[in-house]
C-alpha atoms as a PDB file:
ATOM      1  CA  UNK A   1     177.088  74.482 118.434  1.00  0.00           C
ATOM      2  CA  UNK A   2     180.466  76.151 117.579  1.00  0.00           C
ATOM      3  CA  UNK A   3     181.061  73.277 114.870  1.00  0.00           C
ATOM      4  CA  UNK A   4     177.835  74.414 113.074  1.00  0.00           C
ATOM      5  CA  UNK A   5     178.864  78.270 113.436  1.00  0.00           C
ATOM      6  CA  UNK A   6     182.008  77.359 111.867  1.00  0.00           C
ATOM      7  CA  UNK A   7     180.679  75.011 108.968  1.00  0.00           C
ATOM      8  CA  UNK A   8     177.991  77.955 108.031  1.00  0.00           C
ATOM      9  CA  UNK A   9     181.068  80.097 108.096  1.00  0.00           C
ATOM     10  CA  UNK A  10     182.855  77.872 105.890  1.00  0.00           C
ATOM     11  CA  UNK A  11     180.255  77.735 103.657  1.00  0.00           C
ATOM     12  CA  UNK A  12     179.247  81.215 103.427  1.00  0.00           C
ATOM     13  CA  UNK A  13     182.896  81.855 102.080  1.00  0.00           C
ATOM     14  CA  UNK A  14     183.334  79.459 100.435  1.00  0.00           C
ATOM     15  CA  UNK A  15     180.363  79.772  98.174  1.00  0.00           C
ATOM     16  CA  UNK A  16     180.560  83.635  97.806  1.00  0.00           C
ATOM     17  CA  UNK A  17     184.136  83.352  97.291  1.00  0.00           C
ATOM     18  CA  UNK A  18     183.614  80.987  93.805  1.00  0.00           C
ATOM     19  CA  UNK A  19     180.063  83.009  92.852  1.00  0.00           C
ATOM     20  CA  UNK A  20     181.601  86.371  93.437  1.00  0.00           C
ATOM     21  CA  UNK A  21     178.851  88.442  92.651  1.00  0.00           C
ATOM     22  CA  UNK A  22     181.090  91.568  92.925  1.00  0.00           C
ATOM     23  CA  UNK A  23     183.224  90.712  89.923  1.00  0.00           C
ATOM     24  CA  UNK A  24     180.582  89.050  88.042  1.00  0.00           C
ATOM     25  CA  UNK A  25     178.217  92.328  88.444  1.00  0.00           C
ATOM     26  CA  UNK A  26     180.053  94.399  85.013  1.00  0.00           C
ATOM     27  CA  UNK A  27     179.221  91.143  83.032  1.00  0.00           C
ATOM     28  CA  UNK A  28     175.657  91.328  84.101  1.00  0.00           C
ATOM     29  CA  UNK A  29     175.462  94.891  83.712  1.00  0.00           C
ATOM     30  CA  UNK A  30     176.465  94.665  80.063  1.00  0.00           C
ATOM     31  CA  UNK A  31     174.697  92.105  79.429  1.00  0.00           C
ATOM     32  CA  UNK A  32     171.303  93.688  80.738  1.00  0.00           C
ATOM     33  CA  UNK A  33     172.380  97.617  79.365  1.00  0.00           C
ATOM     34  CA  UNK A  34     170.108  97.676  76.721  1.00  0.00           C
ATOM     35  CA  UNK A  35     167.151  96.381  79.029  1.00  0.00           C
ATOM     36  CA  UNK A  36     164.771  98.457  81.150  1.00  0.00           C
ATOM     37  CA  UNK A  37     165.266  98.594  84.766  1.00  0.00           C
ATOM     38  CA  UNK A  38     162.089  95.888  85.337  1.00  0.00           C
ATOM     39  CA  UNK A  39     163.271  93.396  83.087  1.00  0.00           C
ATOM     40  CA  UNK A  40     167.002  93.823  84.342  1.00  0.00           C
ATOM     41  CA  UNK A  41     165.958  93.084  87.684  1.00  0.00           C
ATOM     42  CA  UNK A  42     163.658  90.235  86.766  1.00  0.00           C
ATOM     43  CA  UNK A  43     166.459  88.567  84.739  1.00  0.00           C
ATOM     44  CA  UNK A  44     168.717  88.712  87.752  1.00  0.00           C
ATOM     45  CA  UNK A  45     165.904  87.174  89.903  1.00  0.00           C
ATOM     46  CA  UNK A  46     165.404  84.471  87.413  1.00  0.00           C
ATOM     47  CA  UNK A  47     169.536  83.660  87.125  1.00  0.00           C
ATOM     48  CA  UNK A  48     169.332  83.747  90.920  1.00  0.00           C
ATOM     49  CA  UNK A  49     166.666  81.527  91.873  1.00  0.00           C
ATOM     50  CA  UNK A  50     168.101  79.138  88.161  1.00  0.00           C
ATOM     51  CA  UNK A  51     171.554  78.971  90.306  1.00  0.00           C
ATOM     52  CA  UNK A  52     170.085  78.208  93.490  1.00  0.00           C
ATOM     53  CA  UNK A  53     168.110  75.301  92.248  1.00  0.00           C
ATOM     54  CA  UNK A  54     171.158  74.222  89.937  1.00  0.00           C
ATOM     55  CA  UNK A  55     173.113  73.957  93.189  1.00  0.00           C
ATOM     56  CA  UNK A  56     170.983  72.173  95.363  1.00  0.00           C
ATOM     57  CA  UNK A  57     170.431  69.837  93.024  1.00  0.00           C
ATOM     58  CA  UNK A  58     174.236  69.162  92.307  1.00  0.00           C
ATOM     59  CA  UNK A  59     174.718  69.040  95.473  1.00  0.00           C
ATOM     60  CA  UNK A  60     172.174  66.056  96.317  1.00  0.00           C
ATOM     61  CA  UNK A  61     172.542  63.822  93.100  1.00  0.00           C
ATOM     62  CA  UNK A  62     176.482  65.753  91.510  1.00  0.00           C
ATOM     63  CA  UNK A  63     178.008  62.436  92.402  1.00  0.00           C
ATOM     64  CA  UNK A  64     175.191  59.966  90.857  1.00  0.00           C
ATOM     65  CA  UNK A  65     175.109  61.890  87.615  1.00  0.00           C
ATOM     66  CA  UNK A  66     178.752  62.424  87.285  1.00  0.00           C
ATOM     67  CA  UNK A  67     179.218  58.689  87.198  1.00  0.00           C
ATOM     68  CA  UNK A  68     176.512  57.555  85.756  1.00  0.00           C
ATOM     69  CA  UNK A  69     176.877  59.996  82.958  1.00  0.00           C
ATOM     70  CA  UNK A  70     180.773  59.716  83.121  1.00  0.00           C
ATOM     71  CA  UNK A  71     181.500  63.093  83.518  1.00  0.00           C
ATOM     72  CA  UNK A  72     184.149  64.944  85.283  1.00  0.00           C
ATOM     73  CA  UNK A  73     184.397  68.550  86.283  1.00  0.00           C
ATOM     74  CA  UNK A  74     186.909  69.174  84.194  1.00  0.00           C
ATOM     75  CA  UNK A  75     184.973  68.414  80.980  1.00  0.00           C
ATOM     76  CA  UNK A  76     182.541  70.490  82.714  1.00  0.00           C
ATOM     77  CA  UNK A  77     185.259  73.524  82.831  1.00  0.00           C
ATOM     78  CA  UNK A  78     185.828  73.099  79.371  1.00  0.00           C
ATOM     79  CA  UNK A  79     182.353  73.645  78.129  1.00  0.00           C
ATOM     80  CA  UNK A  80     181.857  76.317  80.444  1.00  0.00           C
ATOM     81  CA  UNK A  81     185.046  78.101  78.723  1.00  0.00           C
ATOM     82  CA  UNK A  82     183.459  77.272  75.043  1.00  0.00           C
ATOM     83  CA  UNK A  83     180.607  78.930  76.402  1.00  0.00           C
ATOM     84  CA  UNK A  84     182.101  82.005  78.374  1.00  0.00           C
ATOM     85  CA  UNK A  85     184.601  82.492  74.824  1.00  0.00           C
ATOM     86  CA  UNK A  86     181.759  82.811  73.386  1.00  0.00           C
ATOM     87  CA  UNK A  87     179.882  85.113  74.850  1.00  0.00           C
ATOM     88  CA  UNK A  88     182.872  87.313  75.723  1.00  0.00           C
ATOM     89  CA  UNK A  89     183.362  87.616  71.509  1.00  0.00           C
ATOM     90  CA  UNK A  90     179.734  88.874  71.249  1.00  0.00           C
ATOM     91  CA  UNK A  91     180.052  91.486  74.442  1.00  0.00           C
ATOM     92  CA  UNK A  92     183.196  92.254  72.696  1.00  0.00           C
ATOM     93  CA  UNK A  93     181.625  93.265  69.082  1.00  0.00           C
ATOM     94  CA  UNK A  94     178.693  94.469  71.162  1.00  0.00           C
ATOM     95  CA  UNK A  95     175.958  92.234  69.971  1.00  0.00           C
ATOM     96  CA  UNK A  96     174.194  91.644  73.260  1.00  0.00           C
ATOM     97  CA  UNK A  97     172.950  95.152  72.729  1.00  0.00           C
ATOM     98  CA  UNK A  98     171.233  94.168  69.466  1.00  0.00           C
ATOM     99  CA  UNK A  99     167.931  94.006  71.711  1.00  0.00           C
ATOM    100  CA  UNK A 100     166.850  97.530  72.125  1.00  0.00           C
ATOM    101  CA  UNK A 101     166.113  97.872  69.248  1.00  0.00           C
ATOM    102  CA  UNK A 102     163.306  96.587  69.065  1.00  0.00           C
ATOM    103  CA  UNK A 103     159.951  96.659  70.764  1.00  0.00           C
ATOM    104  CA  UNK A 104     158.674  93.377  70.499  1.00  0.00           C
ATOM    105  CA  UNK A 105     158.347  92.109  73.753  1.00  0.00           C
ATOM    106  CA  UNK A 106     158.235  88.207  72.417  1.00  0.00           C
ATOM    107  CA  UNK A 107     161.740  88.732  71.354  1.00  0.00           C
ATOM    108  CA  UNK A 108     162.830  90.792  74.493  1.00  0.00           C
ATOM    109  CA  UNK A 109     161.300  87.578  76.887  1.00  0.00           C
ATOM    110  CA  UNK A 110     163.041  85.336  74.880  1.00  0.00           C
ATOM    111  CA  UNK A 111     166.778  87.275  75.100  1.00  0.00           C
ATOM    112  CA  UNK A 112     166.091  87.532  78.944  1.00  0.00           C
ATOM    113  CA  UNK A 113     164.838  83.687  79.173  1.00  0.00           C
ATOM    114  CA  UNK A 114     167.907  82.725  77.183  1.00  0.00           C
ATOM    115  CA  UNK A 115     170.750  85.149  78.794  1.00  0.00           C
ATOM    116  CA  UNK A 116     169.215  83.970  82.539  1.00  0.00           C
ATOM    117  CA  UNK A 117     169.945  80.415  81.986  1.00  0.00           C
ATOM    118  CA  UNK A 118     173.011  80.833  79.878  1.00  0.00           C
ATOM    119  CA  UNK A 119     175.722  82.240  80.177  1.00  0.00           C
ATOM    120  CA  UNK A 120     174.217  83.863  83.957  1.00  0.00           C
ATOM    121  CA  UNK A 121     172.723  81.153  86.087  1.00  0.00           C
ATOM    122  CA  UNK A 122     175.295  78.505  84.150  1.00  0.00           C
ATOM    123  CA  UNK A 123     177.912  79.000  84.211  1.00  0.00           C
ATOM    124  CA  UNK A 124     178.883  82.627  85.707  1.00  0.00           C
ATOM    125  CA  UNK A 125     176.922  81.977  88.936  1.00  0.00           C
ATOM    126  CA  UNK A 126     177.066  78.265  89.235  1.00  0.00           C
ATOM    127  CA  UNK A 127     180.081  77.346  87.405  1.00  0.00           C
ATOM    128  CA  UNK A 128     182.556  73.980  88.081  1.00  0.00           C
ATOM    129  CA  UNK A 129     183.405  75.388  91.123  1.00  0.00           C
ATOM    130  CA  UNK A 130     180.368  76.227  92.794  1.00  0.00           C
ATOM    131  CA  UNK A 131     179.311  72.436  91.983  1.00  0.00           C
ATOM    132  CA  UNK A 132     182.300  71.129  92.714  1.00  0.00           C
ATOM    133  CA  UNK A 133     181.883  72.753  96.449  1.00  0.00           C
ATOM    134  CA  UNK A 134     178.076  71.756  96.645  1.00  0.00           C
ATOM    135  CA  UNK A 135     178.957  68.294  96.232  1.00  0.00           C
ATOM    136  CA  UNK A 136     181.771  68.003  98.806  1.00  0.00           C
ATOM    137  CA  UNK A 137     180.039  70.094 101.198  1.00  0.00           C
ATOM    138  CA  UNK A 138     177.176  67.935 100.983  1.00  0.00           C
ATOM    139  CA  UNK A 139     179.210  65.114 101.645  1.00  0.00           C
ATOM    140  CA  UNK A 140     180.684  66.498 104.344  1.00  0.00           C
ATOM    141  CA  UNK A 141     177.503  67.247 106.320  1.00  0.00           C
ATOM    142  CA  UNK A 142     177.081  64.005 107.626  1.00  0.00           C
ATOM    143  CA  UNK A 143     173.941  65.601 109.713  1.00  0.00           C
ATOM    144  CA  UNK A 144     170.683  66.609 108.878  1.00  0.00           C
ATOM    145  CA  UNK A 145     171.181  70.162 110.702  1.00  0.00           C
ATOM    146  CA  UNK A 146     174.568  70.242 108.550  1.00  0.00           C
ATOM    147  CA  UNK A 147     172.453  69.759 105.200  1.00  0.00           C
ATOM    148  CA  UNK A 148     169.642  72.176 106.424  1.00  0.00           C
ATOM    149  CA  UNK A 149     172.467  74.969 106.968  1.00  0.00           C
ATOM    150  CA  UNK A 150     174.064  74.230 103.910  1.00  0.00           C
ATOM    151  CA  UNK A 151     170.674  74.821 101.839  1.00  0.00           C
ATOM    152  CA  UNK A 152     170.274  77.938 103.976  1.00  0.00           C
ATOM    153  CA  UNK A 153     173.446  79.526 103.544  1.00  0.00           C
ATOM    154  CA  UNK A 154     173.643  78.947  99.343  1.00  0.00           C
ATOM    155  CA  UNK A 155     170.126  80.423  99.551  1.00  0.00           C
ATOM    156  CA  UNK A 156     171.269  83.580 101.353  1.00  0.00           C
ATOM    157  CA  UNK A 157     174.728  83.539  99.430  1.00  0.00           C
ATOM    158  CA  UNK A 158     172.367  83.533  96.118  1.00  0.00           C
ATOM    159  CA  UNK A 159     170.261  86.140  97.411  1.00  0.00           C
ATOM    160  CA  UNK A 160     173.043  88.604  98.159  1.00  0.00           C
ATOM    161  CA  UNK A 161     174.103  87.728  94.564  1.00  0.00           C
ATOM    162  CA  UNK A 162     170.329  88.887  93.451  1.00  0.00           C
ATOM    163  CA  UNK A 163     170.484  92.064  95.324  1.00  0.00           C
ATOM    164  CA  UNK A 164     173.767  92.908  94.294  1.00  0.00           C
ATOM    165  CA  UNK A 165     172.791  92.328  90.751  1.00  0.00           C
ATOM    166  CA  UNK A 166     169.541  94.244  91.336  1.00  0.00           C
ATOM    167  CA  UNK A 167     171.499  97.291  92.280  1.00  0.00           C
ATOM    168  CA  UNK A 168     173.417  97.474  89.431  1.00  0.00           C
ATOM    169  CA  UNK A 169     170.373  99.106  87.702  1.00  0.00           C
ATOM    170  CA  UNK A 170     171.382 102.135  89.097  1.00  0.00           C
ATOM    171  CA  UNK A 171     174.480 102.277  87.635  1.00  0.00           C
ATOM    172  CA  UNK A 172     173.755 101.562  84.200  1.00  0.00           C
ATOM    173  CA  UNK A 173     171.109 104.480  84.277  1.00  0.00           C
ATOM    174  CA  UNK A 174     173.772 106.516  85.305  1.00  0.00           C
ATOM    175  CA  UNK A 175     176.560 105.350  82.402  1.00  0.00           C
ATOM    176  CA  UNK A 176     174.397 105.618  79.974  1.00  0.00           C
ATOM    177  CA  UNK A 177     174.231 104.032  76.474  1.00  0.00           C
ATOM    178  CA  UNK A 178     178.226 105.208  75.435  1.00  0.00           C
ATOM    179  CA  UNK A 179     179.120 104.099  78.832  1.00  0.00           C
ATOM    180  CA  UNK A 180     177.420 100.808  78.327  1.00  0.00           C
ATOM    181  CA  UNK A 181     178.948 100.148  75.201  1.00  0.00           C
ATOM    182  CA  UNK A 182     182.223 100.825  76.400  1.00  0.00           C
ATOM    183  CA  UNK A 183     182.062  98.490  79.351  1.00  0.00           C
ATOM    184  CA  UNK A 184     180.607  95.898  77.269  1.00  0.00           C
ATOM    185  CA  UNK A 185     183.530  95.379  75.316  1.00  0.00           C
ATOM    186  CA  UNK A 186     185.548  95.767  78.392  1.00  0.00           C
ATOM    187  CA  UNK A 187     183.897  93.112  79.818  1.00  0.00           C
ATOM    188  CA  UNK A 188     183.988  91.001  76.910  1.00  0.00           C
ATOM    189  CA  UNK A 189     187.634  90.987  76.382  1.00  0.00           C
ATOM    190  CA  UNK A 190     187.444  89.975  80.488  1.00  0.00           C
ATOM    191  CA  UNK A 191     185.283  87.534  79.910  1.00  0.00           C
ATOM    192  CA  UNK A 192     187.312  85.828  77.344  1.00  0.00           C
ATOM    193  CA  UNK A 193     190.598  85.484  79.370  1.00  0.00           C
ATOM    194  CA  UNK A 194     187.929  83.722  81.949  1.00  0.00           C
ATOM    195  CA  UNK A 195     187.005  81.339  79.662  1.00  0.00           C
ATOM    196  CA  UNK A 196     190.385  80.876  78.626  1.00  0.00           C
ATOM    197  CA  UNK A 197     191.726  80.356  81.830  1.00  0.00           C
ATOM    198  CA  UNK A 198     188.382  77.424  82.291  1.00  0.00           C
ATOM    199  CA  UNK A 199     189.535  75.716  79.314  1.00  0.00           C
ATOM    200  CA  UNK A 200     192.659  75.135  80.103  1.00  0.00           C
ATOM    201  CA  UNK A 201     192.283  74.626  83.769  1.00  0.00           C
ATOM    202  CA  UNK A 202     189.632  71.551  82.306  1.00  0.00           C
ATOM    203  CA  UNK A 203     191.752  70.510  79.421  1.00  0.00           C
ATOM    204  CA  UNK A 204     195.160  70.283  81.347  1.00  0.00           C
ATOM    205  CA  UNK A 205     193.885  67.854  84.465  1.00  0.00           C
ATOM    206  CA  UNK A 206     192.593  65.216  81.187  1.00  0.00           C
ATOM    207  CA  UNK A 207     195.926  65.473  78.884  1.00  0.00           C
ATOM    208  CA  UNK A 208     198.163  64.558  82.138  1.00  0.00           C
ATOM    209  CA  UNK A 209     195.992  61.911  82.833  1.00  0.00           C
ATOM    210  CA  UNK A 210     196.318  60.434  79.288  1.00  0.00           C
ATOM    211  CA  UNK A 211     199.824  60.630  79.171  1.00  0.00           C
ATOM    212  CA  UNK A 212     200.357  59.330  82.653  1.00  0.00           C
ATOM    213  CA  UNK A 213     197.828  56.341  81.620  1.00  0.00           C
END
């Protein structure tokens, strides 16, 4: 019994350690300023529940389609810094704002369907590491009440990220639209030496490899 305390404890950490909903909750806040507090919270719902799905299913088949696909995390940190550069330039000139302005509520589903898969859900929740970890834990859980605690944990981990997310509302009410602008292109200057850091952390592990080959 204590060895399955312990693992949920490992994983719990673990998990919330490489999400870290805490620092990750600015980024969404910027990111979701210009929305009302419904949509906000349904695009952190949608991330959320994108994530959790995203990890479990690393976690079962990471492995098979890493190798079958020939891909390595690393390549995977790359991309996810191309991606996070990215979006960091447009927080940065304040284009993820460009929304409310407009009432067309085609155009605000799409922004919300296409900010909740990327950059959110992949990769700011479930980035390389979180996938990384899904996979070895999963290995390690060699039983079936190991993989069942597993699933549970990431699903409570995931919805502690949700409700954290969710409260953020309340804040961005409170900053206002000034406020919101600032932060955004506080964030996005963040969120560039992030994906700076990911591309080099990816790129680094590949060129040693190539010379040492």
């Amino acid at each position: 019994m204590d060895s399955y305390i312990t693992f949920a404890i490992l994983v719990f950490t673990s998990f919330f350690t490489l999400i870290n909903p805490l620092a990750t909750m600015p980024i969404f806040m910027s990111m979701t300023a210009s929305l009302s507090k419904e949509k906000r919270n349904h695009t952190a719902k949608k991330a959320s529940i994108i994530a959790f799905f995203t990890i479990i299913a690393f976690a079962f088949s990471g492995q098979i389609l890493f190798k079958f696909f020939g891909i390595s995390v690393n390549s995977f940190r790359i991309v996810g810094g191309v991606i996070f550069f990215a979006m960091g330039w447009d927080m940065l000139q304040a284009r993820l704002g460009h929304i409310k302005h407009t009432d067309d509520e085609s155009k605000i589903d799409a922004y919300i369907n296409d900010i909740s898969v990327t950059p959110l859900a992949i990769p700011m929740i479930c980035g390389p590491g979180a996938i990384t970890n899904a996979i070895i834990l999963m290995e390690d859980s060699d039983t079936v009440i190991k993989k069942v605690i597993l699933i549970t944990v990431i699903f409570l981990v995931l919805l502690l990220t949700y409700i954290i997310f969710k409260s953020s509302s309340k804040i961005t009410d409170k900053l206002g639209e000034t406020g919101n602008k600032v932060m955004m292109r506080l964030m996005g200057l963040i969120v560039m030496v992030i994906a700076v850091e990911f591309f080099f952390s990816g790129l680094k592990p590949i060129i040693m490899s190539m010379i040492n080959g």
